[in-house]
Structures are given as structure tokens and as C-alpha cells.
C-alpha atoms as a PDB file:
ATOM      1  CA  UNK A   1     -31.411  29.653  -6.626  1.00  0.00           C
ATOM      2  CA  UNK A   2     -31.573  25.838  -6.621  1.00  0.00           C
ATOM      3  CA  UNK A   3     -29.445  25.460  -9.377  1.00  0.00           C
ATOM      4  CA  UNK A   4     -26.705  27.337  -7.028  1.00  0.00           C
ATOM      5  CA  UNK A   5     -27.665  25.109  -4.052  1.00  0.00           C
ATOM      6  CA  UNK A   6     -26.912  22.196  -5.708  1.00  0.00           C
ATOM      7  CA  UNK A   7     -23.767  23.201  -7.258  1.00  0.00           C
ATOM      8  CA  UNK A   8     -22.625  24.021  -3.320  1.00  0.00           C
ATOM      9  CA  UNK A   9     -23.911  20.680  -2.098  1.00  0.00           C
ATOM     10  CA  UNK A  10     -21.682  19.117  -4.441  1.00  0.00           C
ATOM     11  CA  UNK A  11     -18.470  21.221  -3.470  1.00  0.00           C
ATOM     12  CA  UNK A  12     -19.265  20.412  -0.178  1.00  0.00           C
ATOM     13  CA  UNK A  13     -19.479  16.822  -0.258  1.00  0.00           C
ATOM     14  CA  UNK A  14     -16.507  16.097  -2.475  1.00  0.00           C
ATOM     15  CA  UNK A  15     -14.570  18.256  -0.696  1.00  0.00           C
ATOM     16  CA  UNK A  16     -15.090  16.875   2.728  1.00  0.00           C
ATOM     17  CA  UNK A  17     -14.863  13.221   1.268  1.00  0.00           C
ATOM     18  CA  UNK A  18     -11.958  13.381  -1.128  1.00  0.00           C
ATOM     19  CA  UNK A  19      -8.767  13.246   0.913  1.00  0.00           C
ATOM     20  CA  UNK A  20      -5.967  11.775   3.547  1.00  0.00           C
ATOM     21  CA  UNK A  21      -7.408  10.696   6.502  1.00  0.00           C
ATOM     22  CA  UNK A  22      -4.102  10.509   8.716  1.00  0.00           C
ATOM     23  CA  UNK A  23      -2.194  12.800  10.265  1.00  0.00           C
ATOM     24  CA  UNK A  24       1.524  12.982  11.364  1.00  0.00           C
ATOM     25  CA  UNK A  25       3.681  15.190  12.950  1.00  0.00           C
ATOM     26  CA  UNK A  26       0.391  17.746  11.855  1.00  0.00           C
ATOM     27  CA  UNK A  27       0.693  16.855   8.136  1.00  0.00           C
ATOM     28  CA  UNK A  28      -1.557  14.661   6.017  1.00  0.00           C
ATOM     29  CA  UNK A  29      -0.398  10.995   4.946  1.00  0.00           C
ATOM     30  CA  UNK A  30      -0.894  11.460   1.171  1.00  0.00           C
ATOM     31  CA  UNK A  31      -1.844   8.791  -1.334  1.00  0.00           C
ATOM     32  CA  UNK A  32       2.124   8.831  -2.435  1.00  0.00           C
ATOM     33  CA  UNK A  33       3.294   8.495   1.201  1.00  0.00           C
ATOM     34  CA  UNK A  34       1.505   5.618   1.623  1.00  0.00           C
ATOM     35  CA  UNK A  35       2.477   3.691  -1.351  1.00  0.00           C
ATOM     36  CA  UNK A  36       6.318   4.240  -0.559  1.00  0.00           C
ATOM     37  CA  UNK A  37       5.055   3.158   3.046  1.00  0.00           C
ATOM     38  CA  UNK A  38       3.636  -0.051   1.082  1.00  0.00           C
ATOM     39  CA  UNK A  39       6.733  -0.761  -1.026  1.00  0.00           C
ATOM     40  CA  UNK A  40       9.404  -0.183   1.742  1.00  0.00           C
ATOM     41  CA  UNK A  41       7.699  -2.839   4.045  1.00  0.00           C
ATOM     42  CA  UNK A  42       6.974  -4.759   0.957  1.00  0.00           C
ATOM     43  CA  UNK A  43      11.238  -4.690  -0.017  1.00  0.00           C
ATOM     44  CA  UNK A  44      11.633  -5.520   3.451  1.00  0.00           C
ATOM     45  CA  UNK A  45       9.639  -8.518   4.128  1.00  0.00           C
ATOM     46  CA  UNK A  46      11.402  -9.926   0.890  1.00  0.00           C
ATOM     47  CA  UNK A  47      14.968  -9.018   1.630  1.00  0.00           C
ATOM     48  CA  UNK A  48      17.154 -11.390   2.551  1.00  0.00           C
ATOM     49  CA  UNK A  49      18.351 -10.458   5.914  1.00  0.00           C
ATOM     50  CA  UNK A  50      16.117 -12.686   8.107  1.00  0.00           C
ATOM     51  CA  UNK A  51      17.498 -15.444  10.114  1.00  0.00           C
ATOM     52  CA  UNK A  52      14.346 -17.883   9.508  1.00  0.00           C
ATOM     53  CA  UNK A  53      11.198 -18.214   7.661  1.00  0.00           C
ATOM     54  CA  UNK A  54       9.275 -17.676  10.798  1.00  0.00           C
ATOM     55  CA  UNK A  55      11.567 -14.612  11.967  1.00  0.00           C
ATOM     56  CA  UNK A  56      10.387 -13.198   8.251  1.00  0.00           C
ATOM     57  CA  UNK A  57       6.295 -14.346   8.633  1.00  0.00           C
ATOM     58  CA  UNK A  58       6.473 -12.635  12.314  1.00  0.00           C
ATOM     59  CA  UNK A  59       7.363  -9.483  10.348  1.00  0.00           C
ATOM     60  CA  UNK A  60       5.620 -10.100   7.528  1.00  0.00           C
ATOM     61  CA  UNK A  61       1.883 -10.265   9.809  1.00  0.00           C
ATOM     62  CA  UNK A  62       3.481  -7.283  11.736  1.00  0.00           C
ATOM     63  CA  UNK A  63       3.486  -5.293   8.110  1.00  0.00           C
ATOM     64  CA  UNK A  64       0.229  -6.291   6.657  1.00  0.00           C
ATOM     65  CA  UNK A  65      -1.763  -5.746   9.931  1.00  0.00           C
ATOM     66  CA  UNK A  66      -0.188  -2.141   9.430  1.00  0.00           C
ATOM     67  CA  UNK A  67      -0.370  -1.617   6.213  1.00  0.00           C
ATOM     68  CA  UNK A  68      -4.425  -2.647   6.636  1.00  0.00           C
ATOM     69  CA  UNK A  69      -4.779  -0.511   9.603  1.00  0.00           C
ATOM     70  CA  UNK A  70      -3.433   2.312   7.405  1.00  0.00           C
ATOM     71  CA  UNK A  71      -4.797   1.777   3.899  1.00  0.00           C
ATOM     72  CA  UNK A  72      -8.556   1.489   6.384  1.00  0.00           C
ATOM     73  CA  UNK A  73      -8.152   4.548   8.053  1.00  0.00           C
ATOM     74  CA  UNK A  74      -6.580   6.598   4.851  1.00  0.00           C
ATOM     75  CA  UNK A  75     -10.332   5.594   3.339  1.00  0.00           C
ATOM     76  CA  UNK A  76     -12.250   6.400   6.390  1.00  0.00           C
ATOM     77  CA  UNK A  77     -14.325   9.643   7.044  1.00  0.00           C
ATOM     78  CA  UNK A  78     -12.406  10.414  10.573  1.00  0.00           C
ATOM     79  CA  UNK A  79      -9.293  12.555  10.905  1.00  0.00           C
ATOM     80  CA  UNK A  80      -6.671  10.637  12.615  1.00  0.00           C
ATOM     81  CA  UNK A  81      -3.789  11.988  14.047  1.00  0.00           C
ATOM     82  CA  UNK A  82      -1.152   9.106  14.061  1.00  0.00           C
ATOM     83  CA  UNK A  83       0.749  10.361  17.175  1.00  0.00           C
ATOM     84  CA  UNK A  84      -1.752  10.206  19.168  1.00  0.00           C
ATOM     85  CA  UNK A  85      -2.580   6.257  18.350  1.00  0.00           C
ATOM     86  CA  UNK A  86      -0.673   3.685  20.513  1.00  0.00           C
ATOM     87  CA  UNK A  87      -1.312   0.414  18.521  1.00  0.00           C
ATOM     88  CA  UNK A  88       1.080  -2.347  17.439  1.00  0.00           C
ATOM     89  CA  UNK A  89      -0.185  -1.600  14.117  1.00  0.00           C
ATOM     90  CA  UNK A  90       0.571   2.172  13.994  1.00  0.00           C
ATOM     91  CA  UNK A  91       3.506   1.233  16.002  1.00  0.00           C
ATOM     92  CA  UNK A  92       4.720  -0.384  12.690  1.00  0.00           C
ATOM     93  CA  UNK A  93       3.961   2.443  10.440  1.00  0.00           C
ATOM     94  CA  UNK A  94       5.841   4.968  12.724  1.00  0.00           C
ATOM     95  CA  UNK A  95       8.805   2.500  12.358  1.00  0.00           C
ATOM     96  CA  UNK A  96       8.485   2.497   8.547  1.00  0.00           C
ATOM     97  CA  UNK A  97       7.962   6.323   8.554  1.00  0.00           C
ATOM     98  CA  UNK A  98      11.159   6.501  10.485  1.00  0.00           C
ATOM     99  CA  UNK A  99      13.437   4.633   7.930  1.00  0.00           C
ATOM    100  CA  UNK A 100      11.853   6.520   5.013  1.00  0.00           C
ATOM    101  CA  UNK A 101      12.862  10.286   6.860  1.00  0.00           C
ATOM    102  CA  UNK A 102      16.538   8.101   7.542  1.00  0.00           C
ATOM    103  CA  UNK A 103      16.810   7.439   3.731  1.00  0.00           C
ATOM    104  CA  UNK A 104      15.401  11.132   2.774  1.00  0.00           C
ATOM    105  CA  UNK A 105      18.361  12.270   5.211  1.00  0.00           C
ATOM    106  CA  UNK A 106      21.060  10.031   3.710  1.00  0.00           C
ATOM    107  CA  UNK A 107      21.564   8.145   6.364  1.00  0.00           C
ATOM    108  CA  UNK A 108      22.155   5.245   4.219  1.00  0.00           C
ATOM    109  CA  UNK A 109      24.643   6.529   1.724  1.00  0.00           C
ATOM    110  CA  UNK A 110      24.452   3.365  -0.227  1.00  0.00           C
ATOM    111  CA  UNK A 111      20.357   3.815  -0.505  1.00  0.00           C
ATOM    112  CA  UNK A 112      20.291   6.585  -3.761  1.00  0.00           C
ATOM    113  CA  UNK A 113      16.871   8.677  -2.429  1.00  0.00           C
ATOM    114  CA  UNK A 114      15.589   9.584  -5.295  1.00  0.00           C
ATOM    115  CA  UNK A 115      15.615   5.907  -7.056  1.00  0.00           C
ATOM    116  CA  UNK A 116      14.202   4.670  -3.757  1.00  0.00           C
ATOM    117  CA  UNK A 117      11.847   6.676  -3.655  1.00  0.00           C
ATOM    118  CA  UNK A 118      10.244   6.050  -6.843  1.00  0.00           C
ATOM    119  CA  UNK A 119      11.102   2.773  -6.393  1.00  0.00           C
ATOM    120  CA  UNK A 120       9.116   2.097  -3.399  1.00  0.00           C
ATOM    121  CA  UNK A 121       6.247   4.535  -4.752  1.00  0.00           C
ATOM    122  CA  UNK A 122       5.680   2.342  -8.085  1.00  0.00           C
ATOM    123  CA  UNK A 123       5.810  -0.927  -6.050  1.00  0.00           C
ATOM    124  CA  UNK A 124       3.258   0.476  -2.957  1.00  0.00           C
ATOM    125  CA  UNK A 125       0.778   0.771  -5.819  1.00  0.00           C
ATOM    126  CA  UNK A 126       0.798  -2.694  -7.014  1.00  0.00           C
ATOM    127  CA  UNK A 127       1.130  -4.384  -3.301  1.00  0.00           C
ATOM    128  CA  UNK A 128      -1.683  -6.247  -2.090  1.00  0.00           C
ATOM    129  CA  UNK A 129      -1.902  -8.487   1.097  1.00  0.00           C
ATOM    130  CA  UNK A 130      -3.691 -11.491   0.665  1.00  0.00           C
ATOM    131  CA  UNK A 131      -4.849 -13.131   3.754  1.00  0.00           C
ATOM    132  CA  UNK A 132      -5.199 -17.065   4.081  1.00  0.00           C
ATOM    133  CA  UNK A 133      -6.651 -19.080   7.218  1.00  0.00           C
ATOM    134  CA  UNK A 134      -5.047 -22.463   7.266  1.00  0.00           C
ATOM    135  CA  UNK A 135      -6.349 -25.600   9.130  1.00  0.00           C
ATOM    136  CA  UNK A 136      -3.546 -27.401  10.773  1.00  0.00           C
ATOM    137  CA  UNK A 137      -4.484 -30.355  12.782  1.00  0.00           C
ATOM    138  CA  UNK A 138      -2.430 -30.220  16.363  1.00  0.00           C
ATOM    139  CA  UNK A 139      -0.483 -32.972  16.568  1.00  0.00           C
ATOM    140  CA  UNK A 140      -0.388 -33.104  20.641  1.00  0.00           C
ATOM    141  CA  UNK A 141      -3.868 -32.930  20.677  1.00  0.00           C
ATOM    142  CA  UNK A 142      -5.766 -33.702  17.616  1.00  0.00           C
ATOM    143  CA  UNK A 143      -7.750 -30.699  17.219  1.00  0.00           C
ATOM    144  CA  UNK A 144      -8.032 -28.585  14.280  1.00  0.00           C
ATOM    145  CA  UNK A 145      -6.319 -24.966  14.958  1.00  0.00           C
ATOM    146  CA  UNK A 146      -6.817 -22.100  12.655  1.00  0.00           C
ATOM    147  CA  UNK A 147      -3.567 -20.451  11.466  1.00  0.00           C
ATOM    148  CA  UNK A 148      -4.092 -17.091   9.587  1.00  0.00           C
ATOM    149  CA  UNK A 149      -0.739 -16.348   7.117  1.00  0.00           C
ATOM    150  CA  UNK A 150      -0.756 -13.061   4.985  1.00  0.00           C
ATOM    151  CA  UNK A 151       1.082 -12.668   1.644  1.00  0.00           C
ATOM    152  CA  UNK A 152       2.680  -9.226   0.397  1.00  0.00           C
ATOM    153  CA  UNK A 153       1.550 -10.138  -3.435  1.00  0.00           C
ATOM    154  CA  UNK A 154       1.839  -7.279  -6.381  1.00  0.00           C
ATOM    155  CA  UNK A 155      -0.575  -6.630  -8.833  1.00  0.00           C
ATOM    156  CA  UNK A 156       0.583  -6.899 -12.557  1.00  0.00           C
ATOM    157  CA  UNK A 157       2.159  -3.472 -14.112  1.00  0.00           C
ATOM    158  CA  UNK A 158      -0.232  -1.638 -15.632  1.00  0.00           C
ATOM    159  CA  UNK A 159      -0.105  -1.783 -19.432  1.00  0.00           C
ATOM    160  CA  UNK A 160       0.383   1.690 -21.151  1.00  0.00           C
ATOM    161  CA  UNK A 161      -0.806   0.790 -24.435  1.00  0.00           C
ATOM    162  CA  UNK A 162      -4.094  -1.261 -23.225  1.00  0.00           C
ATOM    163  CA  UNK A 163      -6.292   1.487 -24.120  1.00  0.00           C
ATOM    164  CA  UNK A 164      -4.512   2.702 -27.410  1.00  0.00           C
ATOM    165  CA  UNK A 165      -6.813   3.243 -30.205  1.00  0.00           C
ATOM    166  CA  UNK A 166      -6.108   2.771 -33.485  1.00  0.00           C
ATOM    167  CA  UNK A 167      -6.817   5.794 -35.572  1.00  0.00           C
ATOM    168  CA  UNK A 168      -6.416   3.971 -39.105  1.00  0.00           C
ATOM    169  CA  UNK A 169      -8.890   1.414 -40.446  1.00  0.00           C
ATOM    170  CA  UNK A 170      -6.984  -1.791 -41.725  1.00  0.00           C
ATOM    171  CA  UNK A 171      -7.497  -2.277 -44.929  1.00  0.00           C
ATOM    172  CA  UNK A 172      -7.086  -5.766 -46.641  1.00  0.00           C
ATOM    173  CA  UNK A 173      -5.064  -5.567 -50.473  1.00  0.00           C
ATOM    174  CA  UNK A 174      -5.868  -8.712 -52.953  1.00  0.00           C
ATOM    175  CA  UNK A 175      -3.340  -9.870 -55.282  1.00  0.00           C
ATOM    176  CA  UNK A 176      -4.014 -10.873 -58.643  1.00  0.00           C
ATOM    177  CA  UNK A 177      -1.586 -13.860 -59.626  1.00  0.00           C
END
């Protein structure tokens, strides 16, 4: 009998702990939808179509305040259905959503889907936003202001062969001369 009530406890908690957290449109934001979320804002804050560097860091802030809002709430315990959340953060995410569903529809005939796709998965995985508060004196009035500036950064590739194990011993051969 206890053996059987701890076996259930443990069902129970990893099952009410172990997945998506977000809603939308009724279905759950997976893992994989939020990593092509993560590399399509990612491709898009380093595109080239921006007219300025600040026009690019307004969208860039826009995009990691989003993409922290949603990688916070994908962890969280609460159910959240994203429809029903008016922020300027999950205003952003909606947005991103939106061109994803307009690539999966071929709306963009020069976008291929399926290379995007993966694309934008592989490169969601290794995004990171690193977030740095700058202290920039005010020239008008000589006070110190704090200026926060994120950066969409990737972390390396994993390595497939950094756990290979070598199966044969090396052996060292002497030669006689």
C-alpha cells in the first residue's frame, strides 16, 4: 500500500509540473514553438531593414521584454491563456505568432517553410538576452541616468562528439633502431 502511494505521488507531481504553461487560440505553446518564436525575433532584430540603430534597439527591448515575459510564464506553475493577456509584451508575441502562421501559409513565397522553420527552431535554442544597465551622465544636467540595453546573444552550438567515448585503449608501440 505505501509503496503504491508513492508511486502515485510521483505521477502526480511530474505530471502537473512538466509542461507548457501558455495557451493560444486553446492550444499549448510548446517548447518548439517557442524557440522558433525566439529565433524569428532573434533574425529580425538582426536583419537589415531598420532605418537607425535606435529604430533597431526600440525593437530589439520590445523583443526581449517578450521573449522574457514568455520564456517566465512557459516555466511558471499557472495556465495562461495568451488571448486573454493585454500587455505590450504579449502584444509582441501575438505579432511574432502572426508572421510565423503567415510563413506556415506561404504568404511569403520567397520564405521556404520548412528551412525556416528549422531554421528559427535551432537558433531559438541557443538565443539568450543579456541585459546591461549603463550609467550615462546627462549632459543638460549632470546627473547620472540609468539606461538599461538588452542583447539577443546565442549560445555556442552544441558539440555532438563532446561526450564520445572511446571504446579502444591507446596503446603506445616502441621501436627498436
Amino acid at each position: 500500500m505505501k509503496k503504491t502511494n508513492i508511486i502515485l505521488f510521483f505521477l502526480l507531481f511530474f505530471t502537473l509540473n512538466a509542461h507548457a504553461k501558455i495557451n493560444y487560440n486553446g492550444k499549448p505553446i510548446e517548447e518548439d514553438h517557442i524557440n522558433v518564436i525566439k529565433g524569428l525575433a532573434y533574425d529580425v532584430v538582426h536583419s537589415n531593414s531598420f532605418k537607425n540603430e535606435k529604430e533597431r534597439q526600440k525593437v530589439l527591448s520590445n523583443f526581449a521584454h517578450a521573449i522574457i515575459w514568455l520564456t517566465q510564464h512557459h516555466n511558471s506553475k499557472t495556465l495562461y491563456e495568451l488571448n486573454k493577456i493585454h500587455t505590450e509584451e504579449t502584444k509582441e508575441i501575438k505579432h511574432l505568432i502572426a508572421t510565423v502562421e503567415e510563413v506556415l501559409d506561404g504568404k511569403y513565397p520567397n520564405i521556404p517553410i520548412e528551412a525556416a522553420m528549422e531554421k528559427w527552431n535551432n537558433t531559438g535554442k541557443r538565443v539568450y538576452i543579456k541585459r546591461e544597465d549603463k550609467a550615462i551622465k546627462n549632459s543638460k544636467t549632470n546627473k547620472k541616468e540609468y539606461k538599461t540595453i538588452y542583447k539577443f546573444t546565442l549560445n555556442p552550438e552544441q558539440n555532438e562528439t563532446k561526450n564520445l567515448v572511446y571504446k579502444y585503449d591507446v596503446q603506445r608501440t616502441v621501436e627498436n633502431r
